[in-house]
Each structure stands twice: as structure tokens, then as C-alpha cells.
N, C-alpha and C. Protein backbone atom coordinates (compact mmCIF):
# COMPACT_ATOMS: atom_id res chain seq x y z
N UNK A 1 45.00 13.19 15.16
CA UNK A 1 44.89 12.66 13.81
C UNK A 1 45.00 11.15 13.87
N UNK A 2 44.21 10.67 13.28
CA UNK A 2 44.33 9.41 13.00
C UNK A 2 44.41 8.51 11.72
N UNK A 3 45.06 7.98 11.41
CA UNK A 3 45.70 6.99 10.21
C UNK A 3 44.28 5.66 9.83
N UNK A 4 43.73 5.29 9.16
CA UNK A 4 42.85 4.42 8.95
C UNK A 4 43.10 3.90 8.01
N UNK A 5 43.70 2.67 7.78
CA UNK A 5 43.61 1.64 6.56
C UNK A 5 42.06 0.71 6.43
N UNK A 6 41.88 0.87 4.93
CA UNK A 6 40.45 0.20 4.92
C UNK A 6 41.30 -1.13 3.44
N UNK A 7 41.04 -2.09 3.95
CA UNK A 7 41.76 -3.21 3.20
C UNK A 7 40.50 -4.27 3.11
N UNK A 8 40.68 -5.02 1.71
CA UNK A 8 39.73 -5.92 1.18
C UNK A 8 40.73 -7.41 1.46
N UNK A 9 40.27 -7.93 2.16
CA UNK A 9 40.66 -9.68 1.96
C UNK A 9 40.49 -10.64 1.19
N UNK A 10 41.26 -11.87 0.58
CA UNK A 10 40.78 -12.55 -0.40
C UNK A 10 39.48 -12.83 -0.63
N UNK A 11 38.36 -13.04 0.31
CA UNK A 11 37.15 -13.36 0.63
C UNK A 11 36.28 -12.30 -0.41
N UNK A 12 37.09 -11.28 -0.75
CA UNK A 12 36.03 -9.69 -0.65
C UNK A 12 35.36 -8.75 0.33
N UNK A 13 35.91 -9.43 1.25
CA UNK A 13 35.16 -8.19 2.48
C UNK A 13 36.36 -7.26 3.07
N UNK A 14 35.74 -6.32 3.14
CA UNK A 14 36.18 -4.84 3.44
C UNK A 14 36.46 -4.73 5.35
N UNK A 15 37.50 -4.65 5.48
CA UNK A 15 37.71 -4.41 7.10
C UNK A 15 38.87 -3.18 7.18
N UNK A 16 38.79 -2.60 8.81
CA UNK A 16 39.91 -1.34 8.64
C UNK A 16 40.58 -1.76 9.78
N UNK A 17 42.03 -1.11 10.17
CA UNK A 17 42.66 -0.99 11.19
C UNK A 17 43.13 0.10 11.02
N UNK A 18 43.88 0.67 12.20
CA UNK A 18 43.96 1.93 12.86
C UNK A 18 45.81 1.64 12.91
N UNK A 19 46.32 2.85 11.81
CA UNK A 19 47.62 2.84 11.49
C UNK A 19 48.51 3.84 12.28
N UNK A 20 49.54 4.33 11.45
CA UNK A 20 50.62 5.39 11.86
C UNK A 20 50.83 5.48 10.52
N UNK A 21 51.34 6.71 10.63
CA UNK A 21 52.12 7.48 9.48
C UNK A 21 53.88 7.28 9.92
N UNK A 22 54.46 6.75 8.95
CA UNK A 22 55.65 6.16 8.98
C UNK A 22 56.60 7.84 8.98
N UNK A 23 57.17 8.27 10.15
CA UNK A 23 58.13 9.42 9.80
C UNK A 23 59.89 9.52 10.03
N UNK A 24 59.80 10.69 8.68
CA UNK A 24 61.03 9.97 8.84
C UNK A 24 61.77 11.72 9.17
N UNK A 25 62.62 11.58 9.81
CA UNK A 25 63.48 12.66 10.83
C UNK A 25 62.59 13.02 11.70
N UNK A 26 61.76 11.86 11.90
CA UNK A 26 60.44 12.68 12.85
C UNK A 26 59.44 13.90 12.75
N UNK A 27 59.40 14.16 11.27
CA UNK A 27 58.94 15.74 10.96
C UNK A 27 58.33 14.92 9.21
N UNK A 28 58.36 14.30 8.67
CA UNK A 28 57.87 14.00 7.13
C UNK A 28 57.41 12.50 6.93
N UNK A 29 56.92 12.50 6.01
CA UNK A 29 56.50 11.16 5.65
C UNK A 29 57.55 10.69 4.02
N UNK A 30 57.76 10.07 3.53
CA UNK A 30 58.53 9.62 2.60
C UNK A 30 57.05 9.89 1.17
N UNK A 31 57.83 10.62 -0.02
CA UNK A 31 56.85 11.17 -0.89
C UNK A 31 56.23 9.75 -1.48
N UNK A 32 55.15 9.97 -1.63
CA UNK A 32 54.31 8.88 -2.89
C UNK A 32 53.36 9.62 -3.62
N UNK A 33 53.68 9.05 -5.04
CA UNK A 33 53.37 9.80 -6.32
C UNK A 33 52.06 9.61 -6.44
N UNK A 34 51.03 11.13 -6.79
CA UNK A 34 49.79 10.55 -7.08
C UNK A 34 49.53 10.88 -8.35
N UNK A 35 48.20 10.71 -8.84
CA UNK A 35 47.83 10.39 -10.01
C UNK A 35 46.83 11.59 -10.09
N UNK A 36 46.20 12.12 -9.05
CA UNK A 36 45.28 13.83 -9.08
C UNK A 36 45.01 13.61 -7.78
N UNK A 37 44.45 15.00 -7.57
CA UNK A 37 44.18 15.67 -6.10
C UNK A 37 42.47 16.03 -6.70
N UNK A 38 41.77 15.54 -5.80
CA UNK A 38 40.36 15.99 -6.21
C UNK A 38 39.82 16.68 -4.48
N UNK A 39 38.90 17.72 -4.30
CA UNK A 39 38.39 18.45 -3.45
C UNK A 39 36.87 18.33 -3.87
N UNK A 40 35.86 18.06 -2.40
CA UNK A 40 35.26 17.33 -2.70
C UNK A 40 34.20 17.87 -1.13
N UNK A 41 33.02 18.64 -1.61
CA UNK A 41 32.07 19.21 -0.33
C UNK A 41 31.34 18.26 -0.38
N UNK A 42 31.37 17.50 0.50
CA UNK A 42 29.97 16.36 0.77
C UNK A 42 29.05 17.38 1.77
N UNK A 43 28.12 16.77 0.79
CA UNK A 43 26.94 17.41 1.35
C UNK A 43 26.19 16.81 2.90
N UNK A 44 25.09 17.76 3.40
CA UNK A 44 24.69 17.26 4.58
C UNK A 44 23.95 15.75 4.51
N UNK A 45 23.73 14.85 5.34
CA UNK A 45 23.54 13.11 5.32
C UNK A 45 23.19 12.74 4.21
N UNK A 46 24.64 12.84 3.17
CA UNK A 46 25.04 12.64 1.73
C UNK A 46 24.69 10.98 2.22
N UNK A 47 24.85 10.21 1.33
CA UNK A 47 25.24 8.74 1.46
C UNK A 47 25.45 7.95 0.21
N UNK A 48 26.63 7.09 0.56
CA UNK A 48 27.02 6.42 -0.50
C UNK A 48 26.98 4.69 -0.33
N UNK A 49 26.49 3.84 -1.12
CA UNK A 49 26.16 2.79 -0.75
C UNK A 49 27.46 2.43 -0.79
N UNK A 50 27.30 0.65 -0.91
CA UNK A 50 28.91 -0.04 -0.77
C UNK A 50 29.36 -0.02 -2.19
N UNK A 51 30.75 -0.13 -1.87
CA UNK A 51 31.43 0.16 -3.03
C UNK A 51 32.77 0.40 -3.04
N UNK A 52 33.54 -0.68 -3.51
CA UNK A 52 35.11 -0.68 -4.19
C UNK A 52 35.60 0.85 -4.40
N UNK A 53 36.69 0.85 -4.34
CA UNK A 53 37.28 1.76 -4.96
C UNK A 53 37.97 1.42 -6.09
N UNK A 54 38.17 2.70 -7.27
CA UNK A 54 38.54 2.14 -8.70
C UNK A 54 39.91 1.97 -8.18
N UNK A 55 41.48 2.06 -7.57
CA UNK A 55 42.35 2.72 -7.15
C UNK A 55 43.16 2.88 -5.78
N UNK A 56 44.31 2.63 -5.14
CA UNK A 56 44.12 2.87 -3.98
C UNK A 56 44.38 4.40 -3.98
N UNK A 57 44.25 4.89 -2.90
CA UNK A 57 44.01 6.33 -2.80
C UNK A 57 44.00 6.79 -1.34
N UNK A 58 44.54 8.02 -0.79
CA UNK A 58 44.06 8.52 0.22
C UNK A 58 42.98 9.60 0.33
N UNK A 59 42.43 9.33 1.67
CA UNK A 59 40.96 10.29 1.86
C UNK A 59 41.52 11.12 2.99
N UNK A 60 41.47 12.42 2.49
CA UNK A 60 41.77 13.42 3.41
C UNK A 60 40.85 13.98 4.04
N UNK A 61 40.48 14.32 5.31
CA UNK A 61 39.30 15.08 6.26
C UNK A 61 39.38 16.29 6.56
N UNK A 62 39.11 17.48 5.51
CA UNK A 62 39.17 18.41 6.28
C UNK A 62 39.09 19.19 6.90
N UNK A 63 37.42 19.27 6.99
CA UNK A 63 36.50 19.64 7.52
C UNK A 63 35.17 19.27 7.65
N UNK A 64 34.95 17.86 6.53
CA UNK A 64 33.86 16.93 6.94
C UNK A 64 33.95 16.18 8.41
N UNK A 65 32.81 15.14 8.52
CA UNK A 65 32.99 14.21 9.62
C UNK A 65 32.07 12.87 8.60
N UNK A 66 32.62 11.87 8.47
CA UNK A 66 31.72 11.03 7.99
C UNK A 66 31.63 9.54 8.73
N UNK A 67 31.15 8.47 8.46
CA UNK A 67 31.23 7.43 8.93
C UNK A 67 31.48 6.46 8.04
N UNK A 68 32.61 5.66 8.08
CA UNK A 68 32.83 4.94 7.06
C UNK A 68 32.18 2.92 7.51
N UNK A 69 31.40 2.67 6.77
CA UNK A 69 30.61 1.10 6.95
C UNK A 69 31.32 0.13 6.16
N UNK A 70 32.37 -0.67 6.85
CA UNK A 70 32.67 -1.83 5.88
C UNK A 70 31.69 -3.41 6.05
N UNK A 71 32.44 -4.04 4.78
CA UNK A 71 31.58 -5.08 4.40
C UNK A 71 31.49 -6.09 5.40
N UNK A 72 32.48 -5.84 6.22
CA UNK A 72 32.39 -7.06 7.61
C UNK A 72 31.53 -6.72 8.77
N UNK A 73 30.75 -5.55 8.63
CA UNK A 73 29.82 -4.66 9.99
C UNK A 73 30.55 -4.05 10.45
N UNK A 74 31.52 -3.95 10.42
CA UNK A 74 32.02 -2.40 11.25
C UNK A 74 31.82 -1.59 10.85
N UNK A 75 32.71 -0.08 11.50
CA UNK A 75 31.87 1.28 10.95
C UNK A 75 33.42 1.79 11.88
N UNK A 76 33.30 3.46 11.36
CA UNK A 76 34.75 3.91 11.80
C UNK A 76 34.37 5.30 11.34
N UNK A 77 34.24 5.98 12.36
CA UNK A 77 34.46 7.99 12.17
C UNK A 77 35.55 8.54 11.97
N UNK A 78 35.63 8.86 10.87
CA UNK A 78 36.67 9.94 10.44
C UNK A 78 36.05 11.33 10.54
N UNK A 79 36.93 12.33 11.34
CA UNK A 79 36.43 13.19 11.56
C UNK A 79 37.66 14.41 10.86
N UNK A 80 37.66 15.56 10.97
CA UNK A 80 38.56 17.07 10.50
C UNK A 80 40.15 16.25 11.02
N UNK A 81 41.15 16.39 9.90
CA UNK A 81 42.42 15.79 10.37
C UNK A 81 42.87 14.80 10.49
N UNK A 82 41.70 13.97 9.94
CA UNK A 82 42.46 12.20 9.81
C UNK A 82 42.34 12.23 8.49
N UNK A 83 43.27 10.84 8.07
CA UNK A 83 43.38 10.38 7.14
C UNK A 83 43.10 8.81 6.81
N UNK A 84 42.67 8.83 5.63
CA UNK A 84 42.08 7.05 5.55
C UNK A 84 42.88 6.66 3.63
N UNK A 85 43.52 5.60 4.31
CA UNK A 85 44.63 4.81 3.31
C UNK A 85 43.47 4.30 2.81
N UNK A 86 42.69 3.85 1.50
CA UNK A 86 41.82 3.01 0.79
C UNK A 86 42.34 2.14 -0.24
N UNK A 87 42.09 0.26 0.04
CA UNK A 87 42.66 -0.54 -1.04
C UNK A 87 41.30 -1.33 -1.02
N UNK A 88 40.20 -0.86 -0.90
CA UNK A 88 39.37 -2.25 -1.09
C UNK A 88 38.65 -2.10 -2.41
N UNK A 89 40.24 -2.51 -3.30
CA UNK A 89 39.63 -2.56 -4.77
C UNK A 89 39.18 -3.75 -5.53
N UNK A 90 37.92 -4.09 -4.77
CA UNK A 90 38.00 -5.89 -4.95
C UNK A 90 36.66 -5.88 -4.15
N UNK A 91 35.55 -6.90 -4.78
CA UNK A 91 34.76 -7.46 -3.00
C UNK A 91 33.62 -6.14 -3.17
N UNK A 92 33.10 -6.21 -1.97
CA UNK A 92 31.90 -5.31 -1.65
C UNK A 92 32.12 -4.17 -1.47
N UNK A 93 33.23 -3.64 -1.02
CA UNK A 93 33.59 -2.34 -0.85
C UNK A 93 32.93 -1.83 1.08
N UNK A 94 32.71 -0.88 1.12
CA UNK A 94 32.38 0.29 1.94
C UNK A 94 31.40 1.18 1.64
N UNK A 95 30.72 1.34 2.57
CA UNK A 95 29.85 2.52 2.59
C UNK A 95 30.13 3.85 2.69
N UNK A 96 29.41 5.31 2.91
CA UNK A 96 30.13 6.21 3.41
C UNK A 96 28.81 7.14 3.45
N UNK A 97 28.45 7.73 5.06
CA UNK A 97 27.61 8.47 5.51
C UNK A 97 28.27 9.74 5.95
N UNK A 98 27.75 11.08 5.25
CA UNK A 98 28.30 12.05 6.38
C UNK A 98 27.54 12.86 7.37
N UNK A 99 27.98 12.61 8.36
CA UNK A 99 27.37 13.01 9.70
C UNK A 99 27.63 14.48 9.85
N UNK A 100 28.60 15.57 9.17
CA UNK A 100 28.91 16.74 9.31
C UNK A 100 29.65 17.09 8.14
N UNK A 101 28.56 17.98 7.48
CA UNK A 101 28.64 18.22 5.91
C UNK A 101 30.54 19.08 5.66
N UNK A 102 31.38 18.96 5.10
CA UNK A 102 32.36 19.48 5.05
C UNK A 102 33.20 19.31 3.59
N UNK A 103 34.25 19.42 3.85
CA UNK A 103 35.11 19.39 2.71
C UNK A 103 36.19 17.74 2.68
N UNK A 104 36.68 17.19 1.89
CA UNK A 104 37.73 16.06 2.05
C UNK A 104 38.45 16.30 0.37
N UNK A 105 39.79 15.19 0.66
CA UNK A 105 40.17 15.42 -0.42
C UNK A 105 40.90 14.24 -1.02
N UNK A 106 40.42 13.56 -2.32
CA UNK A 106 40.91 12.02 -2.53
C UNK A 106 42.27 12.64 -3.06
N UNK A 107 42.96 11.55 -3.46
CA UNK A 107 44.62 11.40 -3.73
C UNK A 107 44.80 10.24 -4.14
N UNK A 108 44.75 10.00 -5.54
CA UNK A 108 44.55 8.46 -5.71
C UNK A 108 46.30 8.05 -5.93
N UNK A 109 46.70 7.11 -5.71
CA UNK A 109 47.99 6.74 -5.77
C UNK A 109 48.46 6.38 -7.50
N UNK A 110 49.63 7.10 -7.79
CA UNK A 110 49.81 7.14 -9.82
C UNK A 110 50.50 5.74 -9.59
């Protein structure tokens, strides 16, 4: 599993780094309140141009595979079992291609 923060800079451009999940007794993460749980079949080489998010939010993988394109040229596979932290509520945003049609699930932060 892998942790993916996708963060917007004063500039407006969209870049990610590659996190951890903060645990605590070594077995949980500390609760954060959301605002809805949405479930969500992306379809086969769905595509979504660039684009902000309204919200920060997490993107759950749970049986898609997609490719996420930020505004600086990079690009980053999330595949079944990762998770991606999203704040680039600002700026150009991100793209989002899926390479293996599946299920995910947003979690926007209340």
C-alpha cells in the first residue's frame, strides 16, 4: 500500500509525494471526520481532464488502477490498496486516466 499526497503550491501547480500513514499503537491511524463516503466504478479508459478538487479528500483504490497526471508533468499509479491524500484545491489541478476499470472510494474531509 502506498500513501500519495497530491498538493497544489502557491504558483497553482499540482505535484505529489509519496507518504506514510501516521500509526498509532502500531495497528490504527488517529480518526478524521468526513463529510460523505461516495463509491465510485470508473469505467474502462474513463478520463478526466485537469482539475482542482472542490475539498480535500481521500481517494481510496479498491479495485481500480488509474494514473494520476499533475500540473507539473508528473504522473503516479495508484493501483488496488493505495491511498491518495488530495489538497490541490487551487491552480490547475490533476488529471485522472484509468488504466484498469474498477471500483474507488472518495472521503472528502467535514
Amino acid at each position: 500500500m502506498k500513501l500519495v499526497h497530491v498538493f497544489a503550491t502557491p504558483d497553482g501547480e499540482s505535484h505529489f509525494e509519496l507518504s506514510a500513514l501516521e500509526w498509532i499503537d502500531g495497528r490504527r491511524t488517529e480518526a478524521l471526520a468526513a463529510k460523505s463516503v461516495m463509491f465510485i466504478n470508473r469505467a474502462p479508459n474513463e478520463f478526466l481532464d485537469f482539475h482542482p478538487v472542490g475539498n480535500p479528500q481521500y481517494v481510496l483504490y479498491l479495485t481500480v488502477k488509474v494514473e494520476i497526471g499533475l500540473s507539473d508533468g508528473t504522473s503516479v499509479i495508484l493501483e488496488p490498496g493505495d491511498v491518495m491524500h488530495v489538497e490541490d484545491t487551487h491552480g490547475k489541478g490533476h488529471t485522472s486516466r484509468v488504466l484498469e476499470p474498477g471500483v474507488c472510494v472518495f472521503v472528502p474531509f467535514a
